[in-house]
Protein backbone atom coordinates (compact mmCIF):
# COMPACT_ATOMS: atom_id res chain seq x y z
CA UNK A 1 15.26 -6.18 25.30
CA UNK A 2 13.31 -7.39 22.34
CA UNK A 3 11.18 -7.13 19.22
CA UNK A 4 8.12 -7.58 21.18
CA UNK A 5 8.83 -5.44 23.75
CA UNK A 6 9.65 -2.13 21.18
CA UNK A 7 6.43 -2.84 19.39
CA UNK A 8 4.67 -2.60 22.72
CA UNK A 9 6.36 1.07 23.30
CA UNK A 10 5.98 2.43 19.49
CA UNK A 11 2.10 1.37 20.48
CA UNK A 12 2.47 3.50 23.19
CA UNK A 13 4.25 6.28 21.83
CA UNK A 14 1.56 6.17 18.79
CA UNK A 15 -1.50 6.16 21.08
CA UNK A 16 -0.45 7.76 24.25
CA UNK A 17 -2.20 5.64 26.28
CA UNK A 18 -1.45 2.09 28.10
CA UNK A 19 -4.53 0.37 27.51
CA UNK A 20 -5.40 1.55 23.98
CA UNK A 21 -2.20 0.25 23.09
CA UNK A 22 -2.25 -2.77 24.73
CA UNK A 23 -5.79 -3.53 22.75
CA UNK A 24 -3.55 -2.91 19.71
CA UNK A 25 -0.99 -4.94 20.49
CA UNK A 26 -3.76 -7.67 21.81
CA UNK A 27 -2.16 -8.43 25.32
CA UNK A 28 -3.28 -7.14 28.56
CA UNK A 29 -2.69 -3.55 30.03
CA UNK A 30 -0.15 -5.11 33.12
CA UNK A 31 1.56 -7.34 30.78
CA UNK A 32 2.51 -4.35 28.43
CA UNK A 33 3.16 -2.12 31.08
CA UNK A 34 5.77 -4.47 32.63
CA UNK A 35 7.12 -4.96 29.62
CA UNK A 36 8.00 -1.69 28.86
CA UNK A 37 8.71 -1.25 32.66
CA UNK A 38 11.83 -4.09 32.19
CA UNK A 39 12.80 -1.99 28.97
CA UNK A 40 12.76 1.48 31.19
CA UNK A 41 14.76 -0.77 34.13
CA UNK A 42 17.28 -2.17 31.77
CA UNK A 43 18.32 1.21 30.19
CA UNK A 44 17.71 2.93 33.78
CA UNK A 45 15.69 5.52 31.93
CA UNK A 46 12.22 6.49 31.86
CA UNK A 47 10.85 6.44 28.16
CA UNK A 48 7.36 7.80 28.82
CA UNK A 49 6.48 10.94 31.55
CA UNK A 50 3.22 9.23 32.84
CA UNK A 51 2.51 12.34 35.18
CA UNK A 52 0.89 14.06 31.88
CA UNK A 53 -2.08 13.29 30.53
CA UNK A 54 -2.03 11.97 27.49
CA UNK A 55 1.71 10.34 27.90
CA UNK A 56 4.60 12.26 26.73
CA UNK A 57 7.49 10.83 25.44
CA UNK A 58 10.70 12.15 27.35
CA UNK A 59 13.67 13.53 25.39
CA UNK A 60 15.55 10.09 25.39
CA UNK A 61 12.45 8.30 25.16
CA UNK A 62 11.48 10.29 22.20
CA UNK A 63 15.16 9.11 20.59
CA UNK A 64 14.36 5.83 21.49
CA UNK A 65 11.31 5.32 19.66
CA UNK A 66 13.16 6.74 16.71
CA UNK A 67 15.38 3.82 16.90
CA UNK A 68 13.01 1.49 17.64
CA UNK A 69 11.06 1.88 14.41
CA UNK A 70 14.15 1.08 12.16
CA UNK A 71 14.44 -1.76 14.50
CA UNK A 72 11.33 -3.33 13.86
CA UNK A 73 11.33 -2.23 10.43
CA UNK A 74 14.52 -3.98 10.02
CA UNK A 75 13.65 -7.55 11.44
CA UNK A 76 10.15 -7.32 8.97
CA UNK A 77 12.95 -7.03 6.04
CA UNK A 78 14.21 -10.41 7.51
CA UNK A 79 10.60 -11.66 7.03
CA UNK A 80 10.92 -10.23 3.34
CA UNK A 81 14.20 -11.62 2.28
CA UNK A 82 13.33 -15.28 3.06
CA UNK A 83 9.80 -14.95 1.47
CA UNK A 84 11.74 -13.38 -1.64
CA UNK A 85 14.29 -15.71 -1.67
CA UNK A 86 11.13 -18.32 -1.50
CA UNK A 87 9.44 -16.76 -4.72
CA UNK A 88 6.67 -16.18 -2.22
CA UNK A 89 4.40 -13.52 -2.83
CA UNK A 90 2.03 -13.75 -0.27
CA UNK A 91 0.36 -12.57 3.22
CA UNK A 92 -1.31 -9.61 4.66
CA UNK A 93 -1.05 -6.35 2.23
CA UNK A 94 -2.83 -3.40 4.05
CA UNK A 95 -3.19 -0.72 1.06
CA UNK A 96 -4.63 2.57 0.94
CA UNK A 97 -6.62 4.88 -2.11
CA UNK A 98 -7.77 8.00 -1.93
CA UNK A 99 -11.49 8.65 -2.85
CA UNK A 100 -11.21 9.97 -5.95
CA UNK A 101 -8.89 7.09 -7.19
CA UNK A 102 -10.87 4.38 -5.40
CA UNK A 103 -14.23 3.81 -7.26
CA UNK A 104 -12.31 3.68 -10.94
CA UNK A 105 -8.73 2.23 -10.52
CA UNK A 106 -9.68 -0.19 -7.85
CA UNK A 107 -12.56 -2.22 -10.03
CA UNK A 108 -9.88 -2.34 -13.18
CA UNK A 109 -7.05 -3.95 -11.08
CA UNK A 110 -8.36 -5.51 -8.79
CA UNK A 111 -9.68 -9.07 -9.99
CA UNK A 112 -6.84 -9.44 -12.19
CA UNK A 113 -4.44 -8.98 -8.99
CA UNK A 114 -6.64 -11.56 -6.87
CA UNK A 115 -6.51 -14.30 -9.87
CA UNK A 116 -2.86 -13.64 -10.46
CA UNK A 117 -1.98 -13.27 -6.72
CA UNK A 118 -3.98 -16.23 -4.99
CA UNK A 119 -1.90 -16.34 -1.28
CA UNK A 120 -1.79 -12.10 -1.08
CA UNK A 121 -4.83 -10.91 1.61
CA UNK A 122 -5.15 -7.22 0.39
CA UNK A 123 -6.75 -4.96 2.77
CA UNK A 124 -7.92 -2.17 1.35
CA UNK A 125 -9.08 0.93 3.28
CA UNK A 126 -10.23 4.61 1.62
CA UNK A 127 -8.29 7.07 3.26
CA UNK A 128 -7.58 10.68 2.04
CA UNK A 129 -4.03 11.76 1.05
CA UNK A 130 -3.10 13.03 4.82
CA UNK A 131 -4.70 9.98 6.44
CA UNK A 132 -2.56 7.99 4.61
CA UNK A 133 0.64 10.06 5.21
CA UNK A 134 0.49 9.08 8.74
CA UNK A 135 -0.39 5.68 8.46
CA UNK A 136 2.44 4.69 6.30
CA UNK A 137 5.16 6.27 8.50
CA UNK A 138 2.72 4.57 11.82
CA UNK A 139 3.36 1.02 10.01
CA UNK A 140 -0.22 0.73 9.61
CA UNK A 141 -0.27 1.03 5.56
CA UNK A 142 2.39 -1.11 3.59
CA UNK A 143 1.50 1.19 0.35
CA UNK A 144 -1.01 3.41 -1.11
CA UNK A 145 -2.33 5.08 -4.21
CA UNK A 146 -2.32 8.64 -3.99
CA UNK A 147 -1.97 12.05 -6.31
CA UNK A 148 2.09 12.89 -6.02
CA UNK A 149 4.40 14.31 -6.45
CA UNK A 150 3.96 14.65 -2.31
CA UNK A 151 7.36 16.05 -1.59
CA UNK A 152 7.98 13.88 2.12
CA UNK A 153 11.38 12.64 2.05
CA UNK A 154 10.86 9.90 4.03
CA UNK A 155 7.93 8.17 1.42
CA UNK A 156 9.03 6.66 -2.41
CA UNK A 157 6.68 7.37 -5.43
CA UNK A 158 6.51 4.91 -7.96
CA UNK A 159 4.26 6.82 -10.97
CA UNK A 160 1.85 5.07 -12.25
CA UNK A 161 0.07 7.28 -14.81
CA UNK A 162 -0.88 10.93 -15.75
CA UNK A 163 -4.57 11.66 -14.98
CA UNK A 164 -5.97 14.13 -17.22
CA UNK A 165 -8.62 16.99 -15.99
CA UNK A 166 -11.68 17.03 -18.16
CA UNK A 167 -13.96 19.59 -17.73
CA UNK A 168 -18.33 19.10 -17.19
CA UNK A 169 -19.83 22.16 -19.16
CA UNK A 170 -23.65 21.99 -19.32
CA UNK A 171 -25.17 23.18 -22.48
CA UNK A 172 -26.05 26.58 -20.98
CA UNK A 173 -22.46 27.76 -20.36
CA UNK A 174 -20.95 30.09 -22.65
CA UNK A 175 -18.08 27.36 -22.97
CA UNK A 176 -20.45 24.80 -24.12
CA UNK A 177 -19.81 25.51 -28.12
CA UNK A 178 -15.99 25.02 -27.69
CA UNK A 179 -14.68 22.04 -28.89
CA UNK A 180 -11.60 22.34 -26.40
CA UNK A 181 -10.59 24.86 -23.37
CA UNK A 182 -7.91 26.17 -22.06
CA UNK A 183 -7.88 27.06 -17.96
CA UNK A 184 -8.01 30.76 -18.83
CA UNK A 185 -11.66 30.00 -19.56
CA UNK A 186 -12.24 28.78 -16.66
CA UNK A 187 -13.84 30.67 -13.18
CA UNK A 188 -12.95 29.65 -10.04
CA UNK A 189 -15.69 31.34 -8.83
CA UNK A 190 -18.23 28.69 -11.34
CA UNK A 191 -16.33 25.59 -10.59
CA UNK A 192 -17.93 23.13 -8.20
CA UNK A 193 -15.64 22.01 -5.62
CA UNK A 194 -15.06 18.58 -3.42
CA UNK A 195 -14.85 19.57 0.07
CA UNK A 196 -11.95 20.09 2.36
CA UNK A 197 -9.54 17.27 2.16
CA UNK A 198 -9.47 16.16 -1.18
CA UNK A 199 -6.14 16.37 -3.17
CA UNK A 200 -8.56 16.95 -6.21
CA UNK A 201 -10.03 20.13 -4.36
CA UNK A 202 -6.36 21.62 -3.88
CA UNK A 203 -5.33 20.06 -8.15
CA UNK A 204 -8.60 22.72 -9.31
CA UNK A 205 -7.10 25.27 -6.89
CA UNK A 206 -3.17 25.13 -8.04
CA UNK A 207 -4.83 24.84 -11.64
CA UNK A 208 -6.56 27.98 -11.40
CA UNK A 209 -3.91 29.67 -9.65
CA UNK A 210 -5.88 30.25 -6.58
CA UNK A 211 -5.96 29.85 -2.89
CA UNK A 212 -7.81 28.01 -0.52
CA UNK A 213 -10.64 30.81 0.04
CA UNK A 214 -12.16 30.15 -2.76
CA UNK A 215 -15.86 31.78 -3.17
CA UNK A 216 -18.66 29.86 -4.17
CA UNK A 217 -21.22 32.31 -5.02
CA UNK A 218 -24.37 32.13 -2.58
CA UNK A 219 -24.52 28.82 -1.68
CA UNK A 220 -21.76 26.35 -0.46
CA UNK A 221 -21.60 22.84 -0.58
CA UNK A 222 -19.44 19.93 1.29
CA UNK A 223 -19.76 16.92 -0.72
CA UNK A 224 -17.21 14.10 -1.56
CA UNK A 225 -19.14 12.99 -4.64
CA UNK A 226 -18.50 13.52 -8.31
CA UNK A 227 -22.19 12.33 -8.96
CA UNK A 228 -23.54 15.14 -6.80
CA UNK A 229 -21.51 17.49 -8.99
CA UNK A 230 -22.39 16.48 -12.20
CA UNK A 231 -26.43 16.62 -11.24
CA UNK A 232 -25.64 20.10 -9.54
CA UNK A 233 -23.90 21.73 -12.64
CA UNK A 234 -26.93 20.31 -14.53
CA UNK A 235 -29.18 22.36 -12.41
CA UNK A 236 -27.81 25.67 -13.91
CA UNK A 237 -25.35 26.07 -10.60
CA UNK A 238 -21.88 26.30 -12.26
CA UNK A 239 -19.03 23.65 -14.21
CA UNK A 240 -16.98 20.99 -12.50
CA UNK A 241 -13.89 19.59 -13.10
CA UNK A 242 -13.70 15.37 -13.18
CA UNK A 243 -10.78 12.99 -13.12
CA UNK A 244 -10.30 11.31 -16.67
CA UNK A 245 -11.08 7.75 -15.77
CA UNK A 246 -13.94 8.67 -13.88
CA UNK A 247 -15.76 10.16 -17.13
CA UNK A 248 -15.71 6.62 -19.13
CA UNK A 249 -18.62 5.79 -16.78
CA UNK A 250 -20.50 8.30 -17.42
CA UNK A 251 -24.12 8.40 -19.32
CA UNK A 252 -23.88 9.01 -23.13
CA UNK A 253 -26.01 12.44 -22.66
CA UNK A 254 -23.54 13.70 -19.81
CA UNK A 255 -20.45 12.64 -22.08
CA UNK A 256 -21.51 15.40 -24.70
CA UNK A 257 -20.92 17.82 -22.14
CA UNK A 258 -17.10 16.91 -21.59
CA UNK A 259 -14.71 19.16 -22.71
CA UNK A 260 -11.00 18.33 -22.73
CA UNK A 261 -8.27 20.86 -22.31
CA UNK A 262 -5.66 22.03 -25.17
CA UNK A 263 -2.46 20.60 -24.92
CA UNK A 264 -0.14 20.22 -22.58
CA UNK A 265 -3.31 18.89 -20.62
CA UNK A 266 -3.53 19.82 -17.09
CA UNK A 267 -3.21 16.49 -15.09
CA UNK A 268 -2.49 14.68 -12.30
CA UNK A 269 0.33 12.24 -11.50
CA UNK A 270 -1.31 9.07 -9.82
CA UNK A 271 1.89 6.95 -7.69
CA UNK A 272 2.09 3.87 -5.97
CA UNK A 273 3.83 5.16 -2.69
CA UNK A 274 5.22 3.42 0.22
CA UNK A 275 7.75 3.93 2.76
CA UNK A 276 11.28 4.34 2.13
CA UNK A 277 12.09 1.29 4.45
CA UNK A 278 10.98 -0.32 1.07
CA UNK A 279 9.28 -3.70 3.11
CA UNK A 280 7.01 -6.14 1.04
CA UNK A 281 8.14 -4.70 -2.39
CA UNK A 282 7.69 -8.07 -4.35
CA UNK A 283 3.81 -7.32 -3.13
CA UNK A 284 4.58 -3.68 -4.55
CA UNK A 285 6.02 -4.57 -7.75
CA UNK A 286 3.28 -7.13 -8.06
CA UNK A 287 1.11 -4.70 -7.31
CA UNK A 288 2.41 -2.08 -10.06
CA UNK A 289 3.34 -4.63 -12.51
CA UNK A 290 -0.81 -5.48 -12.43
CA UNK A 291 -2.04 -1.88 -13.02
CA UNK A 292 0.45 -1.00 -15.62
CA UNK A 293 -1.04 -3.70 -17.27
CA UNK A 294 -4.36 -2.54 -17.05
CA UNK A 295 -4.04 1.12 -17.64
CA UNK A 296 -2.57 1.19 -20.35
CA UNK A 297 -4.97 0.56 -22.68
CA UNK A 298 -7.50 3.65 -20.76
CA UNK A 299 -4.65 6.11 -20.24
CA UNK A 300 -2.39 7.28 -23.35
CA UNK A 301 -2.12 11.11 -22.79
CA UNK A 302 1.48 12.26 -22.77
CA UNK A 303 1.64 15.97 -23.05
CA UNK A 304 0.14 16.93 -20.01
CA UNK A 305 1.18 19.29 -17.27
CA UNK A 306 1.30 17.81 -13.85
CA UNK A 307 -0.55 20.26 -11.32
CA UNK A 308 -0.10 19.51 -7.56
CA UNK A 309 -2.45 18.01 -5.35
CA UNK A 310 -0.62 19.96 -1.91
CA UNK A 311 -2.52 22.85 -0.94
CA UNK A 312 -0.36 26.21 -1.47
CA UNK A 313 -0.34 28.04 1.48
């Protein structure tokens, strides 16, 4: 068997279906089917149960794939240790943020990383925390940025910085006049909330002690914007909650209305994770080397508490 031929059946496995994965893997559907076909003839086993719709994976087949991904995994290191060797930092990166990261870490970094790192092709896709869970351990992410600690045994975190919470009180709120808050002050039931799917959503929620049911008064919005929450609380229609960096951007006016919590600040940890198969790390370490370098000049808190970004069950 070879390399080729247990990349076409992960693709398989992964999109339980023969063409789709032959469209991923670029060849045609009969060529990947034979291949796989000579695999299933060589081990005189079958690794997919093609009577079901979508394709199963049998029980060995299922124990095969297993193997196969530290297989592939294994010959990319081989890729790795000669470009290392090399001094070669270079090639295809494929990296994901989530959205509330994205818009103010990515324009800080970013330049600097492309000047320093000419011969690195960074693809960069915005993906939310459980998107990019599964496409790390697919092989379709070599890293991400992401709110940890994320407790999966099977991805590294590499911190890069605390992230404090900073609260938006409008000038009608009772907590307007304080010059700092503490989250006793603050109402679950005022807060205006990111919609499902946002690690920033669940942060407010484990800050506030409170589940997933959250009531929003009368009126209940879905919105992935910060912007949209700022101009709502504005309207008289309750507080928000914003990540640090994303309130240096803000309007002079709307900066009067920040109010930062008493210490230890509530905050969350922002990593650089990737899988534990640890492939392209000189990219990685490039990669963490360039933001450290930029952050720290926009992110000195220290006593802070980390709050979790999983949702509590």
């Amino acid at each position: 068997m070879t390399i080729t031929q247990l990349q076409y059946v992960l693709a398989v496995a992964e999109h339980k279906n023969f063409t789709l994965a032959a469209e991923k893997c670029f060849v045609t559907q009969p060529t990947l089917s034979m291949q796989i076909q000579k695999i299933e003839e060589e081990l005189n086993i079958l690794i997919f149960d093609r009577t079901k719709k979508p394709i199963q994976l049998t029980e060995i087949g299922q124990k095969i794939v297993n193997q196969a991904k530290n297989i592939v995994n294994e010959a990319d290191r081989i890729k790795d240790i000669v470009e290392q060797q090399k001094g070669f930092i270079g090639g295809e990166f494929r990296l994901g943020i989530i959205p509330t990261i994205m818009p103010t870490l990515l324009p800080m970094f970013l330049n600097n990383f492309i000047k320093k790192y000419p011969k690195v092709k960074l693809l960069i896709e915005e993906l939310n925390t459980d998107e990019i869970i599964l496409k790390l351990k697919n092989g379709h992410l070599d890293a991400a940025i992401a709110a940890t600690p994320l407790e999966d045994e099977k991805i590294k975190e590499i911190v890069l910085y605390f992230e404090p919470f900073v609260a938006y009180i409008p000038e009608h709120h009772s907590s307007f006049q304080k010059e700092e808050i503490e989250v006793s002050d603050l109402n679950i039931n005022e807060i205006l909330l990111l919609q499902d799917g946002h690690c920033f959503r669940d942060g407010i929620l484990n800050l506030c002690k409170h589940g997933s049911d959250a009531d929003q008064n009368n009126f209940q919005i879905q919105s992935g914007s910060f912007e949209t929450l700022i101009k709502l609380a504005d309207e008289g229609l309750g507080t928000t909650l914003l990540p640090y960096l994303h309130t240096l951007d803000l309007k002079d006016a709307d900066k009067l209305k920040l109010r930062n919590f008493k210490e230890p600040k509530p905050a969350r940890e922002v990593s650089l994770i990737f899988p534990k198969s640890e492939l392209k790390m000189h990219i990685i370490d490039a990669l963490r080397s360039t933001i450290a370098g930029v952050v720290k000049g926009a992110i000195v808190f220290q006593n802070v508490q980390i709050i979790s970004p999983l949702q509590k069950k």
